[in-house]
PDB file of N, CA and C in Angstrom:
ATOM      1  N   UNK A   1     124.952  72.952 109.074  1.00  0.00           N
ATOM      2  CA  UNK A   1     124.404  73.695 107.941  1.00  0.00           C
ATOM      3  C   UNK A   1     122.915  73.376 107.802  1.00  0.00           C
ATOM      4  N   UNK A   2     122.064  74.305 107.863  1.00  0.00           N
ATOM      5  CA  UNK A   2     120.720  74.073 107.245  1.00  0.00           C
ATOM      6  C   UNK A   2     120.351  73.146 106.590  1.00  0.00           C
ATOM      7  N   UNK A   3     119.369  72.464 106.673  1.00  0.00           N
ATOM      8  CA  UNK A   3     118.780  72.040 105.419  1.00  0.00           C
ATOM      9  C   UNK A   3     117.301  72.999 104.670  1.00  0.00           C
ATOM     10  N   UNK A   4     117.085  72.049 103.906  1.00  0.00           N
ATOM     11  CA  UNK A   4     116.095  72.516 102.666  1.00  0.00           C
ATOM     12  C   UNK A   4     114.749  72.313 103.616  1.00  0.00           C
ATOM     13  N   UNK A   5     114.855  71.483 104.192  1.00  0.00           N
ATOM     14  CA  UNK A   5     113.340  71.013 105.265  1.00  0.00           C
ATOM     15  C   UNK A   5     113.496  71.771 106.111  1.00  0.00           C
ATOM     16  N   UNK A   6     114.698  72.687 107.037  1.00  0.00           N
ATOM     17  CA  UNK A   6     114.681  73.286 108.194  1.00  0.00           C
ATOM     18  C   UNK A   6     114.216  74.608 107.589  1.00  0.00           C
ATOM     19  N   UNK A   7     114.849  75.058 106.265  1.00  0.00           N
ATOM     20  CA  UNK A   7     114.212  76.159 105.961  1.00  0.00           C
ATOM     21  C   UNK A   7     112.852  76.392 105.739  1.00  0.00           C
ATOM     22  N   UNK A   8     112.472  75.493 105.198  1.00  0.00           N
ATOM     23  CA  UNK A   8     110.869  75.414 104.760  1.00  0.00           C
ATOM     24  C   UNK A   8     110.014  75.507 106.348  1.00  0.00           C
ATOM     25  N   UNK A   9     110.502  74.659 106.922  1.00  0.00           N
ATOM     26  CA  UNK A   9     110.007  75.343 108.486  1.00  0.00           C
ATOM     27  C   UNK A   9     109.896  76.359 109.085  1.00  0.00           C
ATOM     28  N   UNK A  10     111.459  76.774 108.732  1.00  0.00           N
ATOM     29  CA  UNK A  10     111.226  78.605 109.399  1.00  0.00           C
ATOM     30  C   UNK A  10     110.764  79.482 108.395  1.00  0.00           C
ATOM     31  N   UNK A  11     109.737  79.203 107.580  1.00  0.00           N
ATOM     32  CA  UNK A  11     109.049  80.026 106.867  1.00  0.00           C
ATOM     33  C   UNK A  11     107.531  79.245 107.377  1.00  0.00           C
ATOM     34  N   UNK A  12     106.713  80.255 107.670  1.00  0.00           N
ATOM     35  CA  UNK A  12     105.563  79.978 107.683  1.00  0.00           C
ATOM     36  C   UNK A  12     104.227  80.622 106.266  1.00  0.00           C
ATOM     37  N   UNK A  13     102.896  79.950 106.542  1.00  0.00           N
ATOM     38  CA  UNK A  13     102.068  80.527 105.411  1.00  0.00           C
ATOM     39  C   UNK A  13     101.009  81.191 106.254  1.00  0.00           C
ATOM     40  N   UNK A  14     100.713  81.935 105.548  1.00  0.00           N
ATOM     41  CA  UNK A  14      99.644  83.376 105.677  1.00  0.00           C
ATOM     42  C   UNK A  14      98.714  82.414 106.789  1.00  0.00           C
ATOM     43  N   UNK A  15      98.321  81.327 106.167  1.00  0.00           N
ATOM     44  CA  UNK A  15      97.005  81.124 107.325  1.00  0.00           C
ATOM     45  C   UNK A  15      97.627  80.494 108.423  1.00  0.00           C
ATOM     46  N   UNK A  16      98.842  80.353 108.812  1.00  0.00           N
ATOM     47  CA  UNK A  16      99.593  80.362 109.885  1.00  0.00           C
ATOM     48  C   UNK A  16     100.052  81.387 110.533  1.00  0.00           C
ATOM     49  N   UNK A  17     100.148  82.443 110.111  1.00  0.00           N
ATOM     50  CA  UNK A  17     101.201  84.160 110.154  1.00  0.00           C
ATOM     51  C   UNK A  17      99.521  83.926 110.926  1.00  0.00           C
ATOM     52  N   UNK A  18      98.299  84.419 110.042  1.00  0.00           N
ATOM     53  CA  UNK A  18      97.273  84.738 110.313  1.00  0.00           C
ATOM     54  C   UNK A  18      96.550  84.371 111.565  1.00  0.00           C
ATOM     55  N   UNK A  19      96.485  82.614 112.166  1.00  0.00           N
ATOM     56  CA  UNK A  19      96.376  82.494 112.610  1.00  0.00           C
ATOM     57  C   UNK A  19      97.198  82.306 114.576  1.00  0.00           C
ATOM     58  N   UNK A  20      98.327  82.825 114.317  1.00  0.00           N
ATOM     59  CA  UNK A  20      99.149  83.091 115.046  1.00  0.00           C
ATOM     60  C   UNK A  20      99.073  84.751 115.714  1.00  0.00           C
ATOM     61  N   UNK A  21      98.526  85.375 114.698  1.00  0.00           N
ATOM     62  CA  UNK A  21      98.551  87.114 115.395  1.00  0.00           C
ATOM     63  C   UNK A  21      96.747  86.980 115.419  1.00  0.00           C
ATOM     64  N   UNK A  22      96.046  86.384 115.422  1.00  0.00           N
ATOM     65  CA  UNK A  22      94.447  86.178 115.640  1.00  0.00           C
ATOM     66  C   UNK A  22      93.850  87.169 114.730  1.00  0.00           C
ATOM     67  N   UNK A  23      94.433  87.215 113.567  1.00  0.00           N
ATOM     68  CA  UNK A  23      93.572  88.188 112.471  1.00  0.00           C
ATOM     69  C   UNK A  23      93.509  87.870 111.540  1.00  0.00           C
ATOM     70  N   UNK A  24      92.044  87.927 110.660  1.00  0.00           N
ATOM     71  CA  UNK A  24      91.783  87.600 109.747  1.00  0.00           C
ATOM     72  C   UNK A  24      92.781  87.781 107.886  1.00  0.00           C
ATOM     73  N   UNK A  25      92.555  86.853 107.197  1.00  0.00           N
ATOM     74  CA  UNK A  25      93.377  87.237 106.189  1.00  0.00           C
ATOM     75  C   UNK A  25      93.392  88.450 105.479  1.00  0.00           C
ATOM     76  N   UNK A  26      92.027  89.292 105.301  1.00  0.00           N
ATOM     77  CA  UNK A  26      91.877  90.389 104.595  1.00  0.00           C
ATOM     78  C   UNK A  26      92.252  91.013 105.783  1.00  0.00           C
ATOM     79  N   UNK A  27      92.611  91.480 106.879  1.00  0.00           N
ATOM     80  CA  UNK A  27      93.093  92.216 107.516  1.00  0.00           C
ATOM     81  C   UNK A  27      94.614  92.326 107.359  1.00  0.00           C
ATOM     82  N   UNK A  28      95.299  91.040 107.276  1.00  0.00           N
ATOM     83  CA  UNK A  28      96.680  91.004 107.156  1.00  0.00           C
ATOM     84  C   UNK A  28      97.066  91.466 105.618  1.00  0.00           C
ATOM     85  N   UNK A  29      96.177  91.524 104.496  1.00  0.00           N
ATOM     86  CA  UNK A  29      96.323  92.225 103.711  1.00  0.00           C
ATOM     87  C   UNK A  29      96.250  93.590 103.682  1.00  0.00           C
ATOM     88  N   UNK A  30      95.136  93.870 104.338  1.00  0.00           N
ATOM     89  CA  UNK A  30      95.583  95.442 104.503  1.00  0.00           C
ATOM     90  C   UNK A  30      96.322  96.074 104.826  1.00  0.00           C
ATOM     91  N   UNK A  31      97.221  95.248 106.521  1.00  0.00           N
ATOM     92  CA  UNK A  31      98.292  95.574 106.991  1.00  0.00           C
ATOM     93  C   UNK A  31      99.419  95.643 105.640  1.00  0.00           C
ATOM     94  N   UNK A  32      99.559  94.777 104.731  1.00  0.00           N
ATOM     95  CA  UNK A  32     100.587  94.470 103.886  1.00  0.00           C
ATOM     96  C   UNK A  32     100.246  95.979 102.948  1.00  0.00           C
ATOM     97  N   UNK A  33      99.305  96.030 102.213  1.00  0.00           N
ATOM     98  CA  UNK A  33      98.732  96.997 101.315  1.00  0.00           C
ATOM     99  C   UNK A  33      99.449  98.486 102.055  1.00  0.00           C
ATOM    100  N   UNK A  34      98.835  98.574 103.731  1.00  0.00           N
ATOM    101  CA  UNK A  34      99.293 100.314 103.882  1.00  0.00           C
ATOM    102  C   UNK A  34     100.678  99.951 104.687  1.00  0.00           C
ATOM    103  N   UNK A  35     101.532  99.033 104.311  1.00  0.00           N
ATOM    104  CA  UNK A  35     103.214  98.919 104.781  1.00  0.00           C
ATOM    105  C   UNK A  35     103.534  98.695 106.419  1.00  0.00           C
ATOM    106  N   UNK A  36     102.079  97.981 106.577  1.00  0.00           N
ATOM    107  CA  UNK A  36     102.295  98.011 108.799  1.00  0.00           C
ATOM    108  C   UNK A  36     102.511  96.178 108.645  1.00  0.00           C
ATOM    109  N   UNK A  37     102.905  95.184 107.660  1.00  0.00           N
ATOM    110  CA  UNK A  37     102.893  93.666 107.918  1.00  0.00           C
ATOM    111  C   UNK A  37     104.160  92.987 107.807  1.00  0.00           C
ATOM    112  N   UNK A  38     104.664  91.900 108.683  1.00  0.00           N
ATOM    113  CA  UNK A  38     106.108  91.697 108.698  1.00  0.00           C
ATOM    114  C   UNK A  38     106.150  91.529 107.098  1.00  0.00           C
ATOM    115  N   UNK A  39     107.701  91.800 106.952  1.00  0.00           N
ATOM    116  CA  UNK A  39     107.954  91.223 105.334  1.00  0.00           C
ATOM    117  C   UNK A  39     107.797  90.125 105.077  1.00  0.00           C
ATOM    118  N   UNK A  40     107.239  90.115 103.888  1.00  0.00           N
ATOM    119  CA  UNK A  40     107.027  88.471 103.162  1.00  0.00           C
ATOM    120  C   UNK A  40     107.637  88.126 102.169  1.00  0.00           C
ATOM    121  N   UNK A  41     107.887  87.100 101.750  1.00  0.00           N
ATOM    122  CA  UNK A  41     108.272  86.525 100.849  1.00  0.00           C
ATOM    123  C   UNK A  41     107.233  86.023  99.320  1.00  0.00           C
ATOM    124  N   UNK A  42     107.188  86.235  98.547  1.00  0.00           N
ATOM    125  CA  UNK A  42     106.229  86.007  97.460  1.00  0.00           C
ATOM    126  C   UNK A  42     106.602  84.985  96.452  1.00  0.00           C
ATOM    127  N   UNK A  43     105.948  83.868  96.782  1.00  0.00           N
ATOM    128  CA  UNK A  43     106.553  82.567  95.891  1.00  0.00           C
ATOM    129  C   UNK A  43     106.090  82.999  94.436  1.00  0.00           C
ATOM    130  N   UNK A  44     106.604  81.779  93.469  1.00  0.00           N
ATOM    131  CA  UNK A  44     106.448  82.133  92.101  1.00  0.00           C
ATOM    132  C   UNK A  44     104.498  81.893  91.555  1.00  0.00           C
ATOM    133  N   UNK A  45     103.898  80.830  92.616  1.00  0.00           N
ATOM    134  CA  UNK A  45     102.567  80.775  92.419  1.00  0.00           C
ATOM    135  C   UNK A  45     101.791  81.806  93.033  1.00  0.00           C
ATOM    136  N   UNK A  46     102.343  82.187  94.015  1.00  0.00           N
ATOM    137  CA  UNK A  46     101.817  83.935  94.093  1.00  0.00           C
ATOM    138  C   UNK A  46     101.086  83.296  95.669  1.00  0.00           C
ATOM    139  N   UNK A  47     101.773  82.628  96.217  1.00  0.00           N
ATOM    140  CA  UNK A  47     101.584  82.566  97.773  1.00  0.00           C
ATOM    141  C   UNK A  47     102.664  83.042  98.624  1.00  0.00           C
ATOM    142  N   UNK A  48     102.203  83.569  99.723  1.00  0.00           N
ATOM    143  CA  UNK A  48     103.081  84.236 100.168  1.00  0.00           C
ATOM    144  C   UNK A  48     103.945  83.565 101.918  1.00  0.00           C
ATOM    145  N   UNK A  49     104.892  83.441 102.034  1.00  0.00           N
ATOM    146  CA  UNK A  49     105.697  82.729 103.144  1.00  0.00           C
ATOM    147  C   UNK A  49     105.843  84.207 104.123  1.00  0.00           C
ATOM    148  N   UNK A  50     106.417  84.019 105.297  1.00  0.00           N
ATOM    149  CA  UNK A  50     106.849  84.972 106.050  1.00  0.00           C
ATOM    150  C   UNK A  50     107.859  84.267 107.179  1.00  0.00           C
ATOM    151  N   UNK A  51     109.034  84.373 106.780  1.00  0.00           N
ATOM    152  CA  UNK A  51     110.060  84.004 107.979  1.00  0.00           C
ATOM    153  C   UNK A  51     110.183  84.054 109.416  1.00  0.00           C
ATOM    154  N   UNK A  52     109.820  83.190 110.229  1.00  0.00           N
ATOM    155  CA  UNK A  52     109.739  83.173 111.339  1.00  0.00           C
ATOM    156  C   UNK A  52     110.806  84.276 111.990  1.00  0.00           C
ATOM    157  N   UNK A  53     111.764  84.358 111.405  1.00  0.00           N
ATOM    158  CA  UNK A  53     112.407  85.247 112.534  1.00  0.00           C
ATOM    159  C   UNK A  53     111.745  87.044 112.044  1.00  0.00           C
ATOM    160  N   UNK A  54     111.535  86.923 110.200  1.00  0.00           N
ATOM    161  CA  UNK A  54     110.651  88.267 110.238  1.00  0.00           C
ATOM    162  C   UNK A  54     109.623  88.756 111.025  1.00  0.00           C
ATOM    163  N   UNK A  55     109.003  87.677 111.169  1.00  0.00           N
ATOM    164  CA  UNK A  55     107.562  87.664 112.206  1.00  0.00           C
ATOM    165  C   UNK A  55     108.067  88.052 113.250  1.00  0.00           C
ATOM    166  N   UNK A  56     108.969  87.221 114.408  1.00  0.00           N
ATOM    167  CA  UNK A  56     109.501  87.983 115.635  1.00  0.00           C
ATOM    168  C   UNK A  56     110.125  89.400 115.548  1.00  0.00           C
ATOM    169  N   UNK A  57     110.910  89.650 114.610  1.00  0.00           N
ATOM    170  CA  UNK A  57     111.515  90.809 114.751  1.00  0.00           C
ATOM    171  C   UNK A  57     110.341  92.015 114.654  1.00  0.00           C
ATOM    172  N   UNK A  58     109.691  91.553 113.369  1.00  0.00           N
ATOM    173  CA  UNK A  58     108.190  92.340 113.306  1.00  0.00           C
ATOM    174  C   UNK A  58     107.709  92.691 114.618  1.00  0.00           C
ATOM    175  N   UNK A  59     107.029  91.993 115.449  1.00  0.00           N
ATOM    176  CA  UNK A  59     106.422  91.771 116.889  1.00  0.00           C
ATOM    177  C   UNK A  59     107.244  92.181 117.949  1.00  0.00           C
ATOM    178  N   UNK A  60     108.689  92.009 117.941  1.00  0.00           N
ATOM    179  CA  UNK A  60     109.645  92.812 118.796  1.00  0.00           C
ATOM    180  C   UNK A  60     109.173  94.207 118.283  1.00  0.00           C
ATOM    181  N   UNK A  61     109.314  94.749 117.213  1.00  0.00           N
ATOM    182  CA  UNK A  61     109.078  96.329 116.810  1.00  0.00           C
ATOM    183  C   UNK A  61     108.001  96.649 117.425  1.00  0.00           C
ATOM    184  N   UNK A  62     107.055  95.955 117.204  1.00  0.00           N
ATOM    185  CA  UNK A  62     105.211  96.467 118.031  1.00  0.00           C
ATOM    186  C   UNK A  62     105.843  96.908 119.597  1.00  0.00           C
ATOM    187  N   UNK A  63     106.066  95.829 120.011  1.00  0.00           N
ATOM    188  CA  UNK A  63     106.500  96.061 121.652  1.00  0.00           C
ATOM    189  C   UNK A  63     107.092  97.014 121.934  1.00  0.00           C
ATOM    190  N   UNK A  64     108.226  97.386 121.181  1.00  0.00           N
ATOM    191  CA  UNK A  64     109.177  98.693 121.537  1.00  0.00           C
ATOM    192  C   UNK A  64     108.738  99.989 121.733  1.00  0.00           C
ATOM    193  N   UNK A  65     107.734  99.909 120.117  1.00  0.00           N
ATOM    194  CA  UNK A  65     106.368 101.109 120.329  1.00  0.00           C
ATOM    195  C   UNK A  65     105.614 101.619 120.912  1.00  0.00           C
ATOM    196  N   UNK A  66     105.138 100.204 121.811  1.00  0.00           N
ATOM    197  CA  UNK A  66     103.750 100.504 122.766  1.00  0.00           C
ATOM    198  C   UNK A  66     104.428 100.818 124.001  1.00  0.00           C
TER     199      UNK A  66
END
């Protein structure tokens, strides 16, 4: 069974998401703004996580496209 630490792992933060696809943060906002950025998660302080497997599945979709 999971833990509380394994989950917190497979969630990553924006300047990780960010620095992992090599684009700047106001870019990954825009992506989010016109509906092209993996789904995120929106904590209660208003930072935002993104699930590692969202991110892959996200990035599998790009590939299928191109």
């Amino acid at each position: 069974m999971p833990t509380n630490r394994s989950n917190a792992r497979a969630m990553l933060t924006l300047p990780e998401v960010c620095d992992e696809l090599h684009v700047s943060r106001s870019t990954f906002y825009d992506w989010r703004q016109k509906g092209r950025a993996p789904r995120c998660i929106k904590l209660p302080n208003g930072d935002l996580r993104v699930r590692r497997g969202d991110l892959d599945h996200w990035l599998n979709e790009l590939e299928d496209a191109a």
